[in-house]
Protein backbone atom coordinates (compact mmCIF):
# COMPACT_ATOMS: atom_id res chain seq x y z
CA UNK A 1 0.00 0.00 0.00
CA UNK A 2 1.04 3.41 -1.07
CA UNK A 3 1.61 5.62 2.49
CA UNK A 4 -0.38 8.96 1.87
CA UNK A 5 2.31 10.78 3.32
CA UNK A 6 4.49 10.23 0.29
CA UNK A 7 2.13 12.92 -1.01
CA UNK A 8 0.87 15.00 1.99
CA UNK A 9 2.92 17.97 0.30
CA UNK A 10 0.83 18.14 -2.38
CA UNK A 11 -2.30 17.99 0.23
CA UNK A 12 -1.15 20.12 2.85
CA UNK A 13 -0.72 23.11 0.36
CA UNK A 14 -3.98 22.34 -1.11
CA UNK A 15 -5.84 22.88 2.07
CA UNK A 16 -3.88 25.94 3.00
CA UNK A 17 -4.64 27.04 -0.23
CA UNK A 18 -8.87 27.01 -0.03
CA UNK A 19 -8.19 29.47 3.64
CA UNK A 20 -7.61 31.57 0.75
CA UNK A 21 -10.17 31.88 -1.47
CA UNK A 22 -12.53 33.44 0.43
CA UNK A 23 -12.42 36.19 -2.78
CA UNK A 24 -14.75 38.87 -3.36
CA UNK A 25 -17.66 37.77 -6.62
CA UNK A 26 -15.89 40.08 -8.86
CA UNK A 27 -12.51 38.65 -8.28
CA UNK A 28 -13.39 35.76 -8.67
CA UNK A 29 -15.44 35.58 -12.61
CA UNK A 30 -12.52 38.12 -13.34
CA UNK A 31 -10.34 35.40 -13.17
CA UNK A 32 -12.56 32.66 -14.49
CA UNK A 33 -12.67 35.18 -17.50
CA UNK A 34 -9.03 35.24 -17.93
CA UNK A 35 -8.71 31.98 -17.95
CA UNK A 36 -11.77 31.14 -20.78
CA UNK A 37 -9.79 33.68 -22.63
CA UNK A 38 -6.19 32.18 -22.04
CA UNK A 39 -7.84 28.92 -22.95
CA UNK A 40 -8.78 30.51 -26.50
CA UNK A 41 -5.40 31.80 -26.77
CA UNK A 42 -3.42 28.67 -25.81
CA UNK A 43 -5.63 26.49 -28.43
CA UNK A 44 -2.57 25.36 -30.44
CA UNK A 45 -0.43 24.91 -27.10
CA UNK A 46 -3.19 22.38 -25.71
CA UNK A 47 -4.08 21.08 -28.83
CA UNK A 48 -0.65 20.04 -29.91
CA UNK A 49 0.30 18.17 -26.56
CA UNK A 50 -3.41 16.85 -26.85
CA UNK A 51 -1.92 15.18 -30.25
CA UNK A 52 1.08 13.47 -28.00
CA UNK A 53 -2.24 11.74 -25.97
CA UNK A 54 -4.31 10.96 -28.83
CA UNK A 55 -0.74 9.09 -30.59
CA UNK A 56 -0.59 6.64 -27.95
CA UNK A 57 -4.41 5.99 -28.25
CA UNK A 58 -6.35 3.71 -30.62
CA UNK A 59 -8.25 5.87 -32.66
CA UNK A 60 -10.71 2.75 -32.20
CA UNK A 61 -11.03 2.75 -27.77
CA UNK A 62 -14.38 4.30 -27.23
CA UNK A 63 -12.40 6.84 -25.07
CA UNK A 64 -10.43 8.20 -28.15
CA UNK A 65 -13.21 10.87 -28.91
CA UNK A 66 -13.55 12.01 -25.10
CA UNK A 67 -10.10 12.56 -24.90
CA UNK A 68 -9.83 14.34 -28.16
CA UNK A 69 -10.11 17.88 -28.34
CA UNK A 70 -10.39 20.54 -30.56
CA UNK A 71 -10.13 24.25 -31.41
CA UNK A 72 -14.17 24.14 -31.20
CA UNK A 73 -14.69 22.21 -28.24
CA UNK A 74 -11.92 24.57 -27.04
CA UNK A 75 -14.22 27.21 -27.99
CA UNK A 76 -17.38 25.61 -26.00
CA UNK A 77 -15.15 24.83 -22.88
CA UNK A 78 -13.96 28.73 -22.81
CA UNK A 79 -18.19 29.50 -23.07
CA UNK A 80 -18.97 27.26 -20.34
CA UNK A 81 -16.25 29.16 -18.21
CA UNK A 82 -18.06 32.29 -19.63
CA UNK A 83 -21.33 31.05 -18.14
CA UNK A 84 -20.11 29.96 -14.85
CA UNK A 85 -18.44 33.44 -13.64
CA UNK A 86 -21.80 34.99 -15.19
CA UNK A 87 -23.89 32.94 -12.45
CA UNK A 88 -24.77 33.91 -9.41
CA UNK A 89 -22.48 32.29 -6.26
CA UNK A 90 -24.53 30.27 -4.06
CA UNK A 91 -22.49 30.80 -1.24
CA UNK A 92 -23.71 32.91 1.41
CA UNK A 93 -27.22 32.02 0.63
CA UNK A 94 -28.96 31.73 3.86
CA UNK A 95 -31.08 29.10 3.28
CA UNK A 96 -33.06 29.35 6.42
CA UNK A 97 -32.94 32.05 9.69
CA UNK A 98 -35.10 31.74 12.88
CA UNK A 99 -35.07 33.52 15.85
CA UNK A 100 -35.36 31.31 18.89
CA UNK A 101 -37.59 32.26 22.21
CA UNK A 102 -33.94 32.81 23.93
CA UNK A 103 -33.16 35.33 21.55
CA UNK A 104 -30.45 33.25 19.52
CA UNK A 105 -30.68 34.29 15.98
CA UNK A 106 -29.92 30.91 13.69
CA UNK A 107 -28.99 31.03 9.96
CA UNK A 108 -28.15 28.01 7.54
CA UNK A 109 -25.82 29.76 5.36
CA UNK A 110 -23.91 27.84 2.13
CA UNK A 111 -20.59 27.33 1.89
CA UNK A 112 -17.65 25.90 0.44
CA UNK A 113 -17.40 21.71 1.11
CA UNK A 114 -13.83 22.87 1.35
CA UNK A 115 -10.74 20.55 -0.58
CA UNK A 116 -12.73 18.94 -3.71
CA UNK A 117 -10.76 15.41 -5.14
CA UNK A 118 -11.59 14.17 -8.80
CA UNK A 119 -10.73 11.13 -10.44
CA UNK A 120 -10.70 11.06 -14.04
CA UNK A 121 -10.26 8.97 -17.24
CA UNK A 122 -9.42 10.31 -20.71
CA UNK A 123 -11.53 13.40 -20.36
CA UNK A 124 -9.16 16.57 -20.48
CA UNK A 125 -12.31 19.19 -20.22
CA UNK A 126 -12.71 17.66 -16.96
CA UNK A 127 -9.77 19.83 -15.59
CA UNK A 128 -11.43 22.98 -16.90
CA UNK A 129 -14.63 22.62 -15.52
CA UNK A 130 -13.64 21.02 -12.14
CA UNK A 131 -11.55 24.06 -11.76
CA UNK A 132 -14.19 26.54 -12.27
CA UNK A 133 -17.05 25.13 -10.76
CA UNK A 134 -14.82 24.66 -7.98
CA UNK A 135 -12.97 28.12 -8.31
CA UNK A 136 -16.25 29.75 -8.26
CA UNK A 137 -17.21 28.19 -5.33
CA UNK A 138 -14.45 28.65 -3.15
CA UNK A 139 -13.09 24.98 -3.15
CA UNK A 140 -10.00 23.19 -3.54
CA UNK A 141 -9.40 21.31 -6.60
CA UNK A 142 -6.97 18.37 -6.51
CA UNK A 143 -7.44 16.49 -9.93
CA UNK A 144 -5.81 13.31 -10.54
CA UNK A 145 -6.17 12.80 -14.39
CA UNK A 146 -5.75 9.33 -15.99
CA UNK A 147 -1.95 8.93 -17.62
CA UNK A 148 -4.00 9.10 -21.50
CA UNK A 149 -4.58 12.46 -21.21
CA UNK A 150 -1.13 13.78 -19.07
CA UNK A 151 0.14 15.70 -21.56
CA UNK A 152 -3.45 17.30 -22.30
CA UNK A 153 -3.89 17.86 -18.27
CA UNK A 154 -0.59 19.31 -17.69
CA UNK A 155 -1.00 22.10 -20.53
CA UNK A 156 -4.61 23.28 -19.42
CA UNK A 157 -3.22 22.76 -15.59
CA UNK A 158 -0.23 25.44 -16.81
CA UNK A 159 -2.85 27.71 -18.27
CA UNK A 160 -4.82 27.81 -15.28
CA UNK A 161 -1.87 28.50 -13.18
CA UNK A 162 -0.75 31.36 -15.33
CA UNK A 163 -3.61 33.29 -14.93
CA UNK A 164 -3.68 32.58 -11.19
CA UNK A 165 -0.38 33.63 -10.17
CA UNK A 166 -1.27 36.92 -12.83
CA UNK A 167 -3.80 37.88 -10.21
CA UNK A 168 -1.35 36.46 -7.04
CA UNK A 169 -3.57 33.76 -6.21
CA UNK A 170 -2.18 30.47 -4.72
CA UNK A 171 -1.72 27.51 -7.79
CA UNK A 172 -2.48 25.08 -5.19
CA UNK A 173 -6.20 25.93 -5.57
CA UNK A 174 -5.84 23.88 -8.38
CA UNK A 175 -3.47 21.28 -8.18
CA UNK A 176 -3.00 18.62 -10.57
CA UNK A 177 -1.44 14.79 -8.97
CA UNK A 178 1.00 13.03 -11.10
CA UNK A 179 -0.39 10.34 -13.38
CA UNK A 180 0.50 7.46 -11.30
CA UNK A 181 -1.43 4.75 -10.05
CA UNK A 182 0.17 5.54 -6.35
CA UNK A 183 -1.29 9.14 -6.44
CA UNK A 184 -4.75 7.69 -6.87
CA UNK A 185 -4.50 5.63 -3.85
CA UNK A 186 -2.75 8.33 -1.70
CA UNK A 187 -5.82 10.32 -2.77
CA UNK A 188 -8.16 7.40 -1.89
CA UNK A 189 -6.62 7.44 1.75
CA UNK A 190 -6.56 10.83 2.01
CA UNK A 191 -9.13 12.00 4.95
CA UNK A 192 -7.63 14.35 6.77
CA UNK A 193 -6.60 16.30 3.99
CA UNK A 194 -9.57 16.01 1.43
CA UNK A 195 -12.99 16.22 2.19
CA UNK A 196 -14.91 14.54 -1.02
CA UNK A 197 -14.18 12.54 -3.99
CA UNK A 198 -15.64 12.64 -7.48
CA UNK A 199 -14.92 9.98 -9.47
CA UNK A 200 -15.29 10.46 -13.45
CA UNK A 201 -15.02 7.40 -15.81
CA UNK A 202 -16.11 3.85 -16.02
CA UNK A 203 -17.95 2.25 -14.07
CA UNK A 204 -15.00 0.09 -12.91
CA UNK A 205 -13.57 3.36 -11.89
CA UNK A 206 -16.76 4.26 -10.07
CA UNK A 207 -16.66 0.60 -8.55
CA UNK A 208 -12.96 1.31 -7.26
CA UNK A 209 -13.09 4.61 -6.10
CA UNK A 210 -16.47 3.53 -4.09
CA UNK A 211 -14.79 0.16 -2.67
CA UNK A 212 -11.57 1.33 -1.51
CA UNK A 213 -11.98 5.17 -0.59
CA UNK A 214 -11.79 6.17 2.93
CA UNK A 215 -12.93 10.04 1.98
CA UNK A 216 -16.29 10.47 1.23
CA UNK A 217 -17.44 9.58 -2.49
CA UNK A 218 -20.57 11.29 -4.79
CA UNK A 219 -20.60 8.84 -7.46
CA UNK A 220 -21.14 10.05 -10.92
CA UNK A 221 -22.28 6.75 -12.50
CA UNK A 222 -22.11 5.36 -16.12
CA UNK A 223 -24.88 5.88 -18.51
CA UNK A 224 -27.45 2.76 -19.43
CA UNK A 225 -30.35 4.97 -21.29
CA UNK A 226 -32.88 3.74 -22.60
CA UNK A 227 -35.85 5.32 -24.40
CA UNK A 228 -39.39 3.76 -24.88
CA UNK A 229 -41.35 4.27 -27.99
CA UNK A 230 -44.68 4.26 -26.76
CA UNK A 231 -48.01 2.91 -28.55
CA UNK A 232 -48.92 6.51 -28.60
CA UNK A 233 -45.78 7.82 -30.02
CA UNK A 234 -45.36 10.26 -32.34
CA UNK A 235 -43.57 8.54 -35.23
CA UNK A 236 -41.25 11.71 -37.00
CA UNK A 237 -40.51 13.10 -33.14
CA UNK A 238 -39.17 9.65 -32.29
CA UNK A 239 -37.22 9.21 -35.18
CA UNK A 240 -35.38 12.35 -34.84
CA UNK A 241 -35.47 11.56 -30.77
CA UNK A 242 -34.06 8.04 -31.34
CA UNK A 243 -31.12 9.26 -33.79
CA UNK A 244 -30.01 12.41 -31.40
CA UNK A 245 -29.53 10.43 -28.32
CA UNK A 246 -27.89 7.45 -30.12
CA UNK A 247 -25.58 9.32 -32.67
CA UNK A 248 -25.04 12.66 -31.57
CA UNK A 249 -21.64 11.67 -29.38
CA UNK A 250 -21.64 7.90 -28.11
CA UNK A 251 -18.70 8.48 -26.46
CA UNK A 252 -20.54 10.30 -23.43
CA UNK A 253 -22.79 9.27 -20.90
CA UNK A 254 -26.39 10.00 -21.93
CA UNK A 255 -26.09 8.53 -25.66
CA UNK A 256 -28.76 5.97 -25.63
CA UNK A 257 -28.39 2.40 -25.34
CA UNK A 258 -31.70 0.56 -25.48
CA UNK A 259 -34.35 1.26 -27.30
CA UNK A 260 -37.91 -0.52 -25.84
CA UNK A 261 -40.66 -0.78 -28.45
CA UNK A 262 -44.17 -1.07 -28.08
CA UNK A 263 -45.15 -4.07 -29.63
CA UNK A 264 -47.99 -2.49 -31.72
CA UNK A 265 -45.49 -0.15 -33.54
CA UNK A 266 -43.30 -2.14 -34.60
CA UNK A 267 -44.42 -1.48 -37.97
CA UNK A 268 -42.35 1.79 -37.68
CA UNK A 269 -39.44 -0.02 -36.67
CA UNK A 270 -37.83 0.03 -40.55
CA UNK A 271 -38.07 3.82 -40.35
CA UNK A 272 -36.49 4.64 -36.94
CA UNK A 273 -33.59 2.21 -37.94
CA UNK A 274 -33.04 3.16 -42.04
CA UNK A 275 -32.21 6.81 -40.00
CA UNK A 276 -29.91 5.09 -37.79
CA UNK A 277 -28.67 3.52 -40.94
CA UNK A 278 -26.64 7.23 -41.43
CA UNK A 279 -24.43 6.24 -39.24
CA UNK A 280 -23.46 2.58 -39.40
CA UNK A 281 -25.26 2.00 -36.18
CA UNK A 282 -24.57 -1.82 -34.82
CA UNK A 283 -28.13 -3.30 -33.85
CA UNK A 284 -28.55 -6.04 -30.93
CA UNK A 285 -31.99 -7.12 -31.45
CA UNK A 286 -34.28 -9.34 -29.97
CA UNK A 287 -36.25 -11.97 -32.32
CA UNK A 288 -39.57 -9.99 -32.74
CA UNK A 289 -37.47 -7.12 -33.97
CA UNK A 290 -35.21 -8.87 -35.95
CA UNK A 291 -37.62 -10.55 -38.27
CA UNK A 292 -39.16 -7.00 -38.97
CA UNK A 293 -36.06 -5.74 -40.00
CA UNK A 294 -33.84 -8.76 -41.18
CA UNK A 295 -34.23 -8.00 -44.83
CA UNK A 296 -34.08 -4.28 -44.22
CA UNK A 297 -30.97 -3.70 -42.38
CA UNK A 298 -27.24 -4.64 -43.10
CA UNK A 299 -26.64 -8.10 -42.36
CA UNK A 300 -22.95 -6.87 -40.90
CA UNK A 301 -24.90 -4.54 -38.94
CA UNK A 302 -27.67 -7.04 -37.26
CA UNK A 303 -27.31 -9.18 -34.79
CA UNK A 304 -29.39 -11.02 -32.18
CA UNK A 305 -29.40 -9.94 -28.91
CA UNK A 306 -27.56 -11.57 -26.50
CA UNK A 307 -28.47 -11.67 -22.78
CA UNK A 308 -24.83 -9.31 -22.24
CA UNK A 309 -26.71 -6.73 -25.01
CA UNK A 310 -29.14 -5.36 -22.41
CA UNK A 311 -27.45 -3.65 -19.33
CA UNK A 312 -24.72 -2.55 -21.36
CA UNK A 313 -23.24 0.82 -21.90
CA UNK A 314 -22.12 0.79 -25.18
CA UNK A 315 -19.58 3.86 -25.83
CA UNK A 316 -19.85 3.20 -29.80
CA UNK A 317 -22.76 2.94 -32.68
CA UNK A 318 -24.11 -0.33 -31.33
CA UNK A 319 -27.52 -0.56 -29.59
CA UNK A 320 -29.76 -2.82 -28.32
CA UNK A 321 -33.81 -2.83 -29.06
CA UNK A 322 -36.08 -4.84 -27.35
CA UNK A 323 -39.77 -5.20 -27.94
CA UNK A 324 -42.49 -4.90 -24.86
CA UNK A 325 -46.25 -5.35 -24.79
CA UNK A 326 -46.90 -2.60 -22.49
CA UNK A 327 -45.61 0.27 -20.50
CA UNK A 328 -45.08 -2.22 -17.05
CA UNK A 329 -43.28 -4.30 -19.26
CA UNK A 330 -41.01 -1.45 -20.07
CA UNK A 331 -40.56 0.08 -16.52
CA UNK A 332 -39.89 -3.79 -15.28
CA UNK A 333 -37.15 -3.59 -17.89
CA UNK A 334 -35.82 -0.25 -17.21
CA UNK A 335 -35.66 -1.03 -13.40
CA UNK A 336 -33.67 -3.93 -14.11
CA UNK A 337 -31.08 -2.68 -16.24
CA UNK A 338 -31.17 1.19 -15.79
CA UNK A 339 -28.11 2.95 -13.97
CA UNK A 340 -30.46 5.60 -12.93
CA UNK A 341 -28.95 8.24 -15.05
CA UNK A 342 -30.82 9.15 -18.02
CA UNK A 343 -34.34 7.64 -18.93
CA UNK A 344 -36.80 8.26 -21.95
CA UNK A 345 -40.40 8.04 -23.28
CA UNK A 346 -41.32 9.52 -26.60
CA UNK A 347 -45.57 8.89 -26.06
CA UNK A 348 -48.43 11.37 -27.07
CA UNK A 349 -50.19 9.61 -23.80
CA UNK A 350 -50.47 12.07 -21.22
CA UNK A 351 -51.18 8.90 -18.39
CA UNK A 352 -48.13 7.22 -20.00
CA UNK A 353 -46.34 9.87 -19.80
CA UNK A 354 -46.76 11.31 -16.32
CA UNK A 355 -46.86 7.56 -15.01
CA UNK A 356 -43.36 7.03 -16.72
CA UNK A 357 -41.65 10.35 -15.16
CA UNK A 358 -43.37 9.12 -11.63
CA UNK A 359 -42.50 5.82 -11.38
CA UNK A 360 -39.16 5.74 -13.31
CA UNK A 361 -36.11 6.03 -10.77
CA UNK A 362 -33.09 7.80 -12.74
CA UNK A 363 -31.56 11.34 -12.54
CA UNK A 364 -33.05 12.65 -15.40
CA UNK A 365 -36.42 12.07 -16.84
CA UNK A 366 -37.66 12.74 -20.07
CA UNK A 367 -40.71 13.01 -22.21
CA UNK A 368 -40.36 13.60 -25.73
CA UNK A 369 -36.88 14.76 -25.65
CA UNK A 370 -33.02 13.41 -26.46
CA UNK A 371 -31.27 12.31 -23.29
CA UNK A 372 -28.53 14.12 -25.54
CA UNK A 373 -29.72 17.15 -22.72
CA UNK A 374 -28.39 15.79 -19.51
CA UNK A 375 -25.84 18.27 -18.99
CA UNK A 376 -25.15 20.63 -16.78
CA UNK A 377 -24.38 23.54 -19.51
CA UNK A 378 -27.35 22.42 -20.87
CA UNK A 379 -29.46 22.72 -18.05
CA UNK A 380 -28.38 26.14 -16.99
CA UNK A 381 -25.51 24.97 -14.61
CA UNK A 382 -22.90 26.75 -16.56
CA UNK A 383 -21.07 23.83 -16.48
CA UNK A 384 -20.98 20.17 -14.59
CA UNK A 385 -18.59 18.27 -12.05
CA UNK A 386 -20.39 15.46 -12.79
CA UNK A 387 -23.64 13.40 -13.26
CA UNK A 388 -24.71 11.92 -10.26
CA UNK A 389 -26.61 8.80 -9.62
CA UNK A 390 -26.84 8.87 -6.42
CA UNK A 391 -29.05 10.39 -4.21
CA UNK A 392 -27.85 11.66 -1.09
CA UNK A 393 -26.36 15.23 -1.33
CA UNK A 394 -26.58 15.68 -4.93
CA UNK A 395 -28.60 13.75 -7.93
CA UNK A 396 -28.08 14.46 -12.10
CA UNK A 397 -25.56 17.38 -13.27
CA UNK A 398 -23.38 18.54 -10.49
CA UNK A 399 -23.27 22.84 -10.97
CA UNK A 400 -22.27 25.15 -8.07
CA UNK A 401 -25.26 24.88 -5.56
CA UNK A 402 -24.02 20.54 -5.28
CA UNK A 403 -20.36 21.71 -4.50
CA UNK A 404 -21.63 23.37 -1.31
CA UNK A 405 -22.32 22.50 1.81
CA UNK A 406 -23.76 24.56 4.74
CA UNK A 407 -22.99 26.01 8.51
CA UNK A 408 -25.19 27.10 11.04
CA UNK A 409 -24.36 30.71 12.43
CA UNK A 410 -25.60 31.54 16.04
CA UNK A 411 -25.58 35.31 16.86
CA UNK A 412 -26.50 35.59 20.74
CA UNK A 413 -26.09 38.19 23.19
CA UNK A 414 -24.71 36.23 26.58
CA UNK A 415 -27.41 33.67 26.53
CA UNK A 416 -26.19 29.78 28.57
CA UNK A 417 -28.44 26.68 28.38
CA UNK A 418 -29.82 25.33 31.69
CA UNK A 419 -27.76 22.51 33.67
């Protein structure tokens, strides 16, 4: 086992650093505005050591297009900074104040959760948005990045340093562990130095982090979506419903997985899949399916579904479709093999409907939109830690109200409680 102390340097001056960063609001988005804008400026710099990460990966690993990046997403990262110093701060909010019959004023005030730990795969935005989310809430950052994206960490971790010693502020706030495997576990044993841990990746990661951390862990899980096509479903919303969540970046967590299909529409199923057709989409398909669309799909392209099919995140074009009689049969299946992320009905039914967003038990729930939307820039967060599917502390996208905690503040005036 690796001693935390080998790395208690790197924690100490990370907690002295958040005593710090008790910053005025205006200090603080003037900063997170400098560094959107160094980001811009440094494209080439990040891009080109983002090149060294991508060389060493197989264009093929389902990771390959989260680690890549590029002068546009570049561009949106630098926005989502943007948006988060344009938010309002939740701390100081006083969330609830009460004057006792002793004359003790109480308020529940929000603040900081204090020294912030992520773990992350191939996902060099992650290090920009943990940062300001973080920044902006007057925590701690310590990021330990996966070793595919260490050249891409260390150049945005430089940028972000730059602009903080510009305005004297401590680099510590944001402090970046080596690659190694030891770091992880020093981080993983570090509770008296770090007061949560994020985990961002896999679900083995999730697993590990969960099994073997002795600091307090909000789990951001991994994405099995599924969407139901309803009997009532609107046939050209679904379509373009269907394609969105699948296609529009299956490298991320709310790209769908499963599509359920009412029985009584499967009729329609040739259309919805000659769309996913666009894009080479690999079907897993169970027999009721397949013989409606054996002769109109790809044969490279169709297979049946295996038991393994369902349950699984896929990461790529591949997706499974199973066929139900009814909507119980589709929230028995979606309770069985949903991890409570990102669930979908596309249904005209407005029973169907409100019984699906009741009784479905995941993050985010959705009627007649693409799960494409959980996000938190997307759903006005500026910007996420996380998606978390969990639920105690914080549930779906992670924005700068779930990286706070809160404090009671007593004002009295001599009062003592009876022996």
């Amino acid at each position: 086992m690796i001693e935390t102390a080998n790395y208690t340097a790197y924690f100490d001056k990370a907690r002295l650093a958040g005593r710090k960063l008790n910053l005025a609001p205006a200090v603080i988005n003037a900063i997170l505005e400098d560094v959107a804008l160094a980001a811009i400026a440094n494209t080439d710099r990040i891009l080109a050591e983002n090149q060294k990460d991508l060389d060493r990966m197989n264009p093929s690993d389902p990771k390959y297009d989260r680690l890549k990046l590029t002068a546009e997403r570049i561009q949106a990262i630098a926005n989502d900074i943007m948006d988060v110093a344009r938010l309002d701060s939740p701390l100081g909010k006083v969330l609830m104040e009460d004057t006792r019959p002793n004359g003790l004023n109480l308020k529940k005030v929000r603040v900081p959760l204090g020294v912030v730990g992520v773990i992350y795969e191939a996902r060099p935005n992650v290090t920009f948005d943990v940062f300001a989310l973080c920044f902006k809430t007057g925590n701690v950052a310590i990021l330990k990045g996966g070793s595919d994206a260490d050249y891409s960490n260390r150049a945005i971790i430089s940028v972000i340093h730059e602009v903080l010693l510009k305005h004297n502020i401590d680099v510590n706030a944001a402090t970046l562990l080596p690659a190694e495997r030891e770091a992880t576990e020093a981080l993983l044993n570090a509770r008296e130095y770090v007061d949560v841990l994020i985990p961002r990746g896999s679900q083995g990661l999730i697993n590990f982090v969960r099994n073997n951390s002795k600091v307090p862990v909000i789990e951001t899980g991994a994405g099995i979506v599924h969407i139901f096509f309803d009997e009532f479903a609107d046939l050209d919303k679904g379509i373009g419903i269907i394609f969105n969540s699948k296609t529009r970046r299956v490298s991320v967590c709310n790209a769908l997985d499963c599509l359920l299909i009412h029985k009584s529409r499967l009729g329609d199923l040739e259309k919805i899949t000659s769309r996913l057709l666009d894009k080479d989409v690999e079907l897993f398909v169970d027999e009721e399916s397949f013989k409606v669309i054996e002769n109109h799909y790809p044969v490279h392209l169709l297979h049946k579904a295996e038991p393994e099919h369902f349950g699984t995140e896929f990461l790529a074009m591949k997706m499974a479709i199973k066929t139900v009689t009814n909507l119980e049969e589709a929230l028995d299946h979606i309770a069985q093999y949903s991890s409570k992320h990102s669930e979908a009905i596309i249904s005209e039914n407005a029973n169907n409907i409100e019984r699906f967003l009741n009784e479905v038990d995941a993050a985010a729930v959705y009627a007649n939109a693409s799960t494409a939307f959980t996000d938190g820039a997307q759903f006005g967060l500026g910007a996420e830690i996380g998606i978390s599917t969990q639920k105690l502390h914080a549930r779906g996208p992670m924005g700068l109200e779930e990286l706070t905690s809160y404090k009671w503040i007593v004002n009295g005036n001599g009062q003592t409680r009876d022996h």
